[in-house]
Protein backbone atom coordinates (compact mmCIF):
# COMPACT_ATOMS: atom_id res chain seq x y z
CA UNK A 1 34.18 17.39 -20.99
CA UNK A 2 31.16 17.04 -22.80
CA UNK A 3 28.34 15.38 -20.96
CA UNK A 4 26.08 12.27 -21.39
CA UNK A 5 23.07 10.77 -20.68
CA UNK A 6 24.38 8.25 -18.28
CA UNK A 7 26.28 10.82 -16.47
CA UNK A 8 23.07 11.90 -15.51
CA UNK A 9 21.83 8.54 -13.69
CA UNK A 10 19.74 7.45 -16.63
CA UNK A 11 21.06 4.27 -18.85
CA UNK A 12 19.40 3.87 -22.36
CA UNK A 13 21.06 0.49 -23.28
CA UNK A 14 19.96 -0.57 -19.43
CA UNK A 15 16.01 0.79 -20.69
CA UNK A 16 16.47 -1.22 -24.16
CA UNK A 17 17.52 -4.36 -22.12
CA UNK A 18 14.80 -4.24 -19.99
CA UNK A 19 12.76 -4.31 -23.26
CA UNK A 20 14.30 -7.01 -24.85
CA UNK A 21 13.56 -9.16 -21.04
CA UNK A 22 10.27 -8.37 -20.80
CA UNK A 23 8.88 -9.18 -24.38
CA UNK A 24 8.52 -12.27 -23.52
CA UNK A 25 6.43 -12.19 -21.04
CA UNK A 26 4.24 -9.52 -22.45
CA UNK A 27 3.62 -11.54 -25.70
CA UNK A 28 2.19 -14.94 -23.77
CA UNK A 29 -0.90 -12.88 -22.40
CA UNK A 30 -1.74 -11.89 -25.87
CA UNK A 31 -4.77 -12.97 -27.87
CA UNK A 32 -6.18 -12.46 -31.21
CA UNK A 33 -8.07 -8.92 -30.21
CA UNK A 34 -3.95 -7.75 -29.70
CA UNK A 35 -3.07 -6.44 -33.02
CA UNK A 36 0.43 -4.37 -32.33
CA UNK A 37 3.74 -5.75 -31.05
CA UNK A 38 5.22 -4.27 -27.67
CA UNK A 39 7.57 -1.09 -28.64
CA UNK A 40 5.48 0.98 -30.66
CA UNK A 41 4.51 4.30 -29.71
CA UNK A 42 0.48 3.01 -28.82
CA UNK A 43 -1.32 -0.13 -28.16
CA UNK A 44 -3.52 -1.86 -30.49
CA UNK A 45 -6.46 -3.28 -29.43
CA UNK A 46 -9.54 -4.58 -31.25
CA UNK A 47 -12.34 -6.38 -28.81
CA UNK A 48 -14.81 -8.75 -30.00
CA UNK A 49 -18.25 -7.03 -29.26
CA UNK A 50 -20.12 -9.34 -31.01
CA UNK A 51 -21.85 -10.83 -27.83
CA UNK A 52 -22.55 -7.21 -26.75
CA UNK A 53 -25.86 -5.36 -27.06
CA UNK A 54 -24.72 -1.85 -25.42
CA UNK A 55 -20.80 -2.55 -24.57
CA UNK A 56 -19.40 -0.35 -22.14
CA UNK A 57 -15.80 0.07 -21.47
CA UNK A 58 -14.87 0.23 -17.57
CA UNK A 59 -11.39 1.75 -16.78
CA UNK A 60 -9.30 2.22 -13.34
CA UNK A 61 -5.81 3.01 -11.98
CA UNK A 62 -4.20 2.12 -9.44
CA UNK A 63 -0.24 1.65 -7.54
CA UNK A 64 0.70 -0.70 -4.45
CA UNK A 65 1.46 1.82 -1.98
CA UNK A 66 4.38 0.94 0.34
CA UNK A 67 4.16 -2.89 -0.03
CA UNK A 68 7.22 -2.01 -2.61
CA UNK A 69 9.23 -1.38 0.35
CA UNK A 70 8.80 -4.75 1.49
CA UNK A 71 9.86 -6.28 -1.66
CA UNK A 72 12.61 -4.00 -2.04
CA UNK A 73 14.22 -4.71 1.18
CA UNK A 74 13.44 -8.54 0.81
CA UNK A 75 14.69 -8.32 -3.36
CA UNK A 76 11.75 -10.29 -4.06
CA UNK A 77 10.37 -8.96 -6.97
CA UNK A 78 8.19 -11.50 -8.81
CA UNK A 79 4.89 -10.96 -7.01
CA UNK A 80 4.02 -6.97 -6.38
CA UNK A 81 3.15 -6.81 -10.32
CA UNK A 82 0.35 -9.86 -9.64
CA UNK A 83 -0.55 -7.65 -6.77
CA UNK A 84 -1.28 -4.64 -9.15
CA UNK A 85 -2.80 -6.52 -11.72
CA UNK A 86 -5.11 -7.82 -9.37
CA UNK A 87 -6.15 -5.28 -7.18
CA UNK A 88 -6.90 -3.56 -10.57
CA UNK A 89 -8.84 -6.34 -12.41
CA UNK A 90 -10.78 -6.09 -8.81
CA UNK A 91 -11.90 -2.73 -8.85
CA UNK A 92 -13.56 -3.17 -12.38
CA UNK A 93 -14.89 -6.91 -11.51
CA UNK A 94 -16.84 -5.43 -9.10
CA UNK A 95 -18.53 -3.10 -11.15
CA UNK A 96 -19.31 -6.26 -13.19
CA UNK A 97 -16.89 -5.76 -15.53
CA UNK A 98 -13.88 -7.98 -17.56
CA UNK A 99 -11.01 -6.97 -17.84
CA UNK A 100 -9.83 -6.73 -21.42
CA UNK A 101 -6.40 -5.29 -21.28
CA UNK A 102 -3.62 -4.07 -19.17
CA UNK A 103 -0.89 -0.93 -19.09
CA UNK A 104 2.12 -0.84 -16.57
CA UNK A 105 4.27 2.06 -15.70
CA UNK A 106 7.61 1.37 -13.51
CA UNK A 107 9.79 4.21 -12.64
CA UNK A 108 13.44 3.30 -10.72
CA UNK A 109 16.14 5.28 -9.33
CA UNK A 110 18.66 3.45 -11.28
CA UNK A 111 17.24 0.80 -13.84
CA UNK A 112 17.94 -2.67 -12.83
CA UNK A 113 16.70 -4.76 -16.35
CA UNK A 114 16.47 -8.13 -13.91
CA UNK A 115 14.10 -6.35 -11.29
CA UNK A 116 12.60 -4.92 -14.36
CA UNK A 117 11.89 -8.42 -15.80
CA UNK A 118 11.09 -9.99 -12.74
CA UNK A 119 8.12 -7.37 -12.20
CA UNK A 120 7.05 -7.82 -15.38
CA UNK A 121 7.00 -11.64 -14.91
CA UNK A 122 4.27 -10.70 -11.98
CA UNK A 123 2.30 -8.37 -14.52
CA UNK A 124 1.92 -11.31 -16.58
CA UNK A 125 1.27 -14.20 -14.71
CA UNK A 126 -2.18 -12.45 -13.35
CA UNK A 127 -2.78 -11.20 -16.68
CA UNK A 128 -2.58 -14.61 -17.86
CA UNK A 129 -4.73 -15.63 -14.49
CA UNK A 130 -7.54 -13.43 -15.24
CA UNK A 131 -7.68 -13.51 -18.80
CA UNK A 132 -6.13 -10.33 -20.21
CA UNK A 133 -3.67 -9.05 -22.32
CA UNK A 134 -0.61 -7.14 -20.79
CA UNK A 135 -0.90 -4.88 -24.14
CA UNK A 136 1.73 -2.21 -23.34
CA UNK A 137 3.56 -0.05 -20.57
CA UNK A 138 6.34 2.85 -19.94
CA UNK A 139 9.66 2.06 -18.30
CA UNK A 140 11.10 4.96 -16.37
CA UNK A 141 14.59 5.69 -15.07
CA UNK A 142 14.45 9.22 -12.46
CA UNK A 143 17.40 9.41 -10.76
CA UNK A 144 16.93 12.41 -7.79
CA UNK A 145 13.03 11.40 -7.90
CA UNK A 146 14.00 8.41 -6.65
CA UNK A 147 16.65 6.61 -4.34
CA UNK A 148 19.00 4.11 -6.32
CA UNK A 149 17.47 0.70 -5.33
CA UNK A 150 13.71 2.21 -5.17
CA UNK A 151 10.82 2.12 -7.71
CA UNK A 152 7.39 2.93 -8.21
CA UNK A 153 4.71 1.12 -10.03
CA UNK A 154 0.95 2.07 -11.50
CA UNK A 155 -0.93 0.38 -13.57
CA UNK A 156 -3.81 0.93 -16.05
CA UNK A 157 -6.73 -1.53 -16.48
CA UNK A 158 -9.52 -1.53 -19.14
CA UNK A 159 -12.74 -3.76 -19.31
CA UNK A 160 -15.96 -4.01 -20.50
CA UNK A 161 -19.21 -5.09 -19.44
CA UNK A 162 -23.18 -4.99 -20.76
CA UNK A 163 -24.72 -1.63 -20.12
CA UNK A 164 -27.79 -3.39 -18.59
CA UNK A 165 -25.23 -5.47 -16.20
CA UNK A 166 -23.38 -2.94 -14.39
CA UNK A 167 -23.13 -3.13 -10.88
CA UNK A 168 -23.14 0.34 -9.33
CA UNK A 169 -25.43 -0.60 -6.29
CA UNK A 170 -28.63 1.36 -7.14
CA UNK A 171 -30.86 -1.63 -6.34
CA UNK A 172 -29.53 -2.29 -2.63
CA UNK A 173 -32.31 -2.07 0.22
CA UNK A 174 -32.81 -1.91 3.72
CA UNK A 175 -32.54 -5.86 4.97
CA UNK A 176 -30.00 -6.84 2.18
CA UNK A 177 -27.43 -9.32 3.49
CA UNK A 178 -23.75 -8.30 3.58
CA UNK A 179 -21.56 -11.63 2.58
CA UNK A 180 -17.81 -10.96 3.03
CA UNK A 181 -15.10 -13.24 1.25
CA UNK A 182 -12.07 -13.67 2.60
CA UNK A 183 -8.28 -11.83 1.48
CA UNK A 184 -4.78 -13.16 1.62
CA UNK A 185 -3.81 -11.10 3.61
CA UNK A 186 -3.45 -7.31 3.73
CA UNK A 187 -3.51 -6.92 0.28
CA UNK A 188 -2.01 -3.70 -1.28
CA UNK A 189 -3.66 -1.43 1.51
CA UNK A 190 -2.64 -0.58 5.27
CA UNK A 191 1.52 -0.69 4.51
CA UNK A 192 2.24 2.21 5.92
CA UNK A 193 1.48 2.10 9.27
CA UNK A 194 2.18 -1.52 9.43
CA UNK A 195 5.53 -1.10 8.39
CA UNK A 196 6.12 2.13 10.97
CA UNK A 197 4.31 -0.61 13.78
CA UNK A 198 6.06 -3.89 12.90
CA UNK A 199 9.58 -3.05 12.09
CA UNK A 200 10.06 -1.18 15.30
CA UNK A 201 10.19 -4.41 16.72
CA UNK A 202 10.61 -7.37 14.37
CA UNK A 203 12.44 -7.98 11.59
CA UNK A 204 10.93 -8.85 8.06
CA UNK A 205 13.00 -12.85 8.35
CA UNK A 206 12.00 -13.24 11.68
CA UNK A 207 9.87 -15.98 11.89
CA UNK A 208 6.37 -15.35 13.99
CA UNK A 209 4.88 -18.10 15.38
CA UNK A 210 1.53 -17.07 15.18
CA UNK A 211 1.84 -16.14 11.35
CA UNK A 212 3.42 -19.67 10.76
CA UNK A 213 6.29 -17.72 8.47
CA UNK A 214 8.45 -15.29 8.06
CA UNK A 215 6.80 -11.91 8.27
CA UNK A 216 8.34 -11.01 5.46
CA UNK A 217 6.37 -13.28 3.84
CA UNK A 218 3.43 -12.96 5.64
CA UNK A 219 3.71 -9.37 4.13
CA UNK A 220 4.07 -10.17 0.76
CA UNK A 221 1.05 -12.49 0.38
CA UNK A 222 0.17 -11.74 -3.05
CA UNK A 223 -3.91 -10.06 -3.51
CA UNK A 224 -5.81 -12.29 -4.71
CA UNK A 225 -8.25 -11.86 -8.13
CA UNK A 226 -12.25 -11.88 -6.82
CA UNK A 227 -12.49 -12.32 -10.82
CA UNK A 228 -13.58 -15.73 -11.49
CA UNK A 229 -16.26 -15.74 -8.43
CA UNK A 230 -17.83 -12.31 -9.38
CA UNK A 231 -17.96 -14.03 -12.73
CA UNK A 232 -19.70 -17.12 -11.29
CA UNK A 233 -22.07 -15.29 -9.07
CA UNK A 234 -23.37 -12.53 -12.12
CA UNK A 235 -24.40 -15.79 -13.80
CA UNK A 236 -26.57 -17.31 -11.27
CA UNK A 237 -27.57 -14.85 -8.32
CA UNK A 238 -29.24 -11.25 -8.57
CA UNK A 239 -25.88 -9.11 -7.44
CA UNK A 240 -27.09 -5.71 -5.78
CA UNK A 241 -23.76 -4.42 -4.65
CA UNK A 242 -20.01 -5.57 -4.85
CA UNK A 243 -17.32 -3.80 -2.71
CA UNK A 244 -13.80 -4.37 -3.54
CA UNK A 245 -11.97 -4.28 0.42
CA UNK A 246 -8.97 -1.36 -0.16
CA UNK A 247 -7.67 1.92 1.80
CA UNK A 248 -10.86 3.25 3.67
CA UNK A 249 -11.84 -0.49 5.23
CA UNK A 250 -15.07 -2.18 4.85
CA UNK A 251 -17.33 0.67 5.65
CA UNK A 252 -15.38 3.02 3.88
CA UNK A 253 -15.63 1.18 0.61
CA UNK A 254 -19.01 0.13 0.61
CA UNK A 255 -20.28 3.13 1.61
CA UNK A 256 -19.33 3.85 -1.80
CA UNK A 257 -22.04 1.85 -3.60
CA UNK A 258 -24.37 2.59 -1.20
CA UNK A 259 -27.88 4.21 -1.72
CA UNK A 260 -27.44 7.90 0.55
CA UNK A 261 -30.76 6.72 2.37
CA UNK A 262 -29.10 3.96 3.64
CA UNK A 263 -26.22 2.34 5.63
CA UNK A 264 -24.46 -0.78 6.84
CA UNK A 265 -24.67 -2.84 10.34
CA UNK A 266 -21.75 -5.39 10.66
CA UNK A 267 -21.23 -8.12 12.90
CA UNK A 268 -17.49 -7.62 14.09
CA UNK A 269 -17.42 -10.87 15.62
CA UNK A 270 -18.59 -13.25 12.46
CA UNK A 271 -15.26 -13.79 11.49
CA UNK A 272 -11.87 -15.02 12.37
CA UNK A 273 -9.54 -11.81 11.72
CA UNK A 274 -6.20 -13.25 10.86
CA UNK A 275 -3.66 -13.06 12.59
CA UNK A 276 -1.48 -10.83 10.91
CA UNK A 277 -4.12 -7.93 11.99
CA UNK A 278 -3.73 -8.96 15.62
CA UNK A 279 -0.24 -9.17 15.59
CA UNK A 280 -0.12 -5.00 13.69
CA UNK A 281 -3.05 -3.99 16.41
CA UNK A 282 -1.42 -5.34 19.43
CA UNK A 283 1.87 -4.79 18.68
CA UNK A 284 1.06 -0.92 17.71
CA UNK A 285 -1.37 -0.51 20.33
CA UNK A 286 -3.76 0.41 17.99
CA UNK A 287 -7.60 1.07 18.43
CA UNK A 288 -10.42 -1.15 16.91
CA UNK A 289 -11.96 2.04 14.86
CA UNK A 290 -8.60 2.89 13.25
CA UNK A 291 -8.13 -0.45 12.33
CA UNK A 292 -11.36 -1.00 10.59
CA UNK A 293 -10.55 2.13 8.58
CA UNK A 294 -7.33 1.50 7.55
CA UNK A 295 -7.30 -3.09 7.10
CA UNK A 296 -9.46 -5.38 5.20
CA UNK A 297 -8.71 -7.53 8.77
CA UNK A 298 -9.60 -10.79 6.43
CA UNK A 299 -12.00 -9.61 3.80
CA UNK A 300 -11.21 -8.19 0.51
CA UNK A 301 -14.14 -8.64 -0.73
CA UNK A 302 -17.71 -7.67 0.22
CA UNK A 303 -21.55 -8.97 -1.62
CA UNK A 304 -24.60 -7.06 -1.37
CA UNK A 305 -27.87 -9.79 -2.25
CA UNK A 306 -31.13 -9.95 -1.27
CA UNK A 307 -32.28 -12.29 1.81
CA UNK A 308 -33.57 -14.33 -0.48
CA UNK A 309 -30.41 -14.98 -2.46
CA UNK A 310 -28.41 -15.86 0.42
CA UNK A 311 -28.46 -19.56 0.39
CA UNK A 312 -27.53 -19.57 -3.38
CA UNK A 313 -24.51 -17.61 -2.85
CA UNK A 314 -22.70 -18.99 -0.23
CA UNK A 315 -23.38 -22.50 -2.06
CA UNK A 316 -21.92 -21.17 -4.91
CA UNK A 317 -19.07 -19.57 -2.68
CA UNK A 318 -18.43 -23.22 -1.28
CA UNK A 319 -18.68 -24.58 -4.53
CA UNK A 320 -15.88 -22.59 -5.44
CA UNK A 321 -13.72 -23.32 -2.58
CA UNK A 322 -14.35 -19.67 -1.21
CA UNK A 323 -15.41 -19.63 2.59
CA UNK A 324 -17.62 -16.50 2.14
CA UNK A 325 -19.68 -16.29 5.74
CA UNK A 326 -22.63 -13.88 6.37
CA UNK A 327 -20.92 -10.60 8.10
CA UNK A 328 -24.30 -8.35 8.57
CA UNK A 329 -27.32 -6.45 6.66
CA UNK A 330 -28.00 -3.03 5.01
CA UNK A 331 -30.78 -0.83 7.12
């Protein structure tokens, strides 16, 4: 008997009716710099540079790790795509960048068009949130790759930001203040071993008193955008150094903007970690050093200014309804 497609695990009227759902959504993040229509072979995209003396475009990639297994097993699929969009618009934002577009790639065992849509729904909603236009993406179905009922996401950002305003961390001294703003959470980073810790001994509709929910829900706490108060503080304060809070801890990522010559002290104790960090450490028995390398333990994001600067910020913070708090100092 001849063979098809389908008899193979992949579904092309399942791929075109994921299409069809997710058009929608797609087309209300559009603006008038979108030019193309979703289902062409590439994206169309003309910015307006206008306000731009050097323009420089700022790009980054990025998935959500094992957090998918949470939403999988809870069929709640409506937030991981804000948590990709975000964590990407992040790691530009804090290179003093805005985002100008966004790209999605989902690949599933077996194509579900509803799960499709619903993820898509995410990708929008933060696109819409942070001002950019979900432009385009790739819908893939691997069966043998991947289980029936699993998927994988990545997405694509691109930005763009004045040559002379890039924040890259090059003007960061000795007696700079660390200010650290808090997360939601742990973000998209860390899932691995909290999963391996927590479900040995809870389960994720159990309801923990300390978390004041479900830990379920507690674990899909979507990452926030830093967006609109890196955008607040490049117009008013002198930024040194921003450090988006992901895999590798506070240290690990700040490191990364940080002049060789120098390093960072940190004040463990100037902040409440939440409790979903306590709950992972004690229940996992796990040291404070691994930890710190592995959580944002409450801060997902991290700003380098000058003493001098300090007052201004966390007023602006406030202002904002952020409770950023004074964590340390650069030596």
């Amino acid at each position: 008997m001849a063979k098809k497609y389908e008899d193979a695990g992949v579904s092309i009227k399942a791929g075109e009716e994921t299409v069809d759902k997710i058009k929608s959504y797609a087309k209300s993040t559009f603006n008038k710099s979108v030019l193309t229509d979703i289902g062409l072979f590439g994206a169309f995209f003309q910015p307006d540079l206008t306000r731009y003396k050097e323009p420089v475009l700022v790009s980054s990639v990025d998935g959500v790790g094992t957090k998918l297994k949470i939403a999988i097993e809870l069929n709640k699929h409506n937030t991981i795509g804000q948590d990709l969009v975000n964590h990407c618009v992040n790691d530009i934002a804090v290179c003093g960048a805005e985002p100008l577009f966004f790209l999605d790639y989902m690949a599933f065992g077996k194509l579900n068009p509803i799960i499709g849509a619903e993820i898509v729904k995410g990708f929008s909603i933060a696109c819409k949130e942070n001002g950019c236009a979900l432009i385009g993406g790739e819908t893939a179905e691997m069966p043998g790759v991947y289980q029936i009922g699993d998927y994988d996401l990545s997405g694509t950002i691109v930005g763009i930001v004045e040559k002379s305003e890039i924040i890259k961390g090059d003007k960061i001294n000795s007696g700079d203040v660390l200010i650290g703003v808090p997360s939601t959470g742990l973000h998209t980073n860390g899932y691995s071993l909290a999963r391996k810790v927590l479900l040995e001994k809870y389960k994720l509709k159990d309801r923990i008193p300390s978390l004041r929910k479900t830990l379920g829900e507690e674990l899909l706490s979507v990452h926030r955008s830093y967006l609109k108060l890196i955008k607040a503080l490049k117009s008013k304060i002198e930024v040194k150094g921003l450090s988006h809070i992901t895999g590798g801890g506070i240290i690990g990522n700040t490191k990364r903007i940080l002049p060789k010559s120098l390093t960072i002290n940190i004040d463990w104790n100037s902040w409440d970690v939440p409790s979903i960090f306590r709950l992972i450490q004690t229940t996992g028995e796990i040291n404070d050093d691994e930890m710190r390398e592995v959580f944002n333990l409450g801060l997902g994001l991290l700003i380098i200014v000058s003493k001098n600067q300090v007052s201004k910020t966390l007023k602006l913070a406030n202002e904002l309804n952020e409770q950023a708090l004074i964590i340390g100092e650069v030596s």
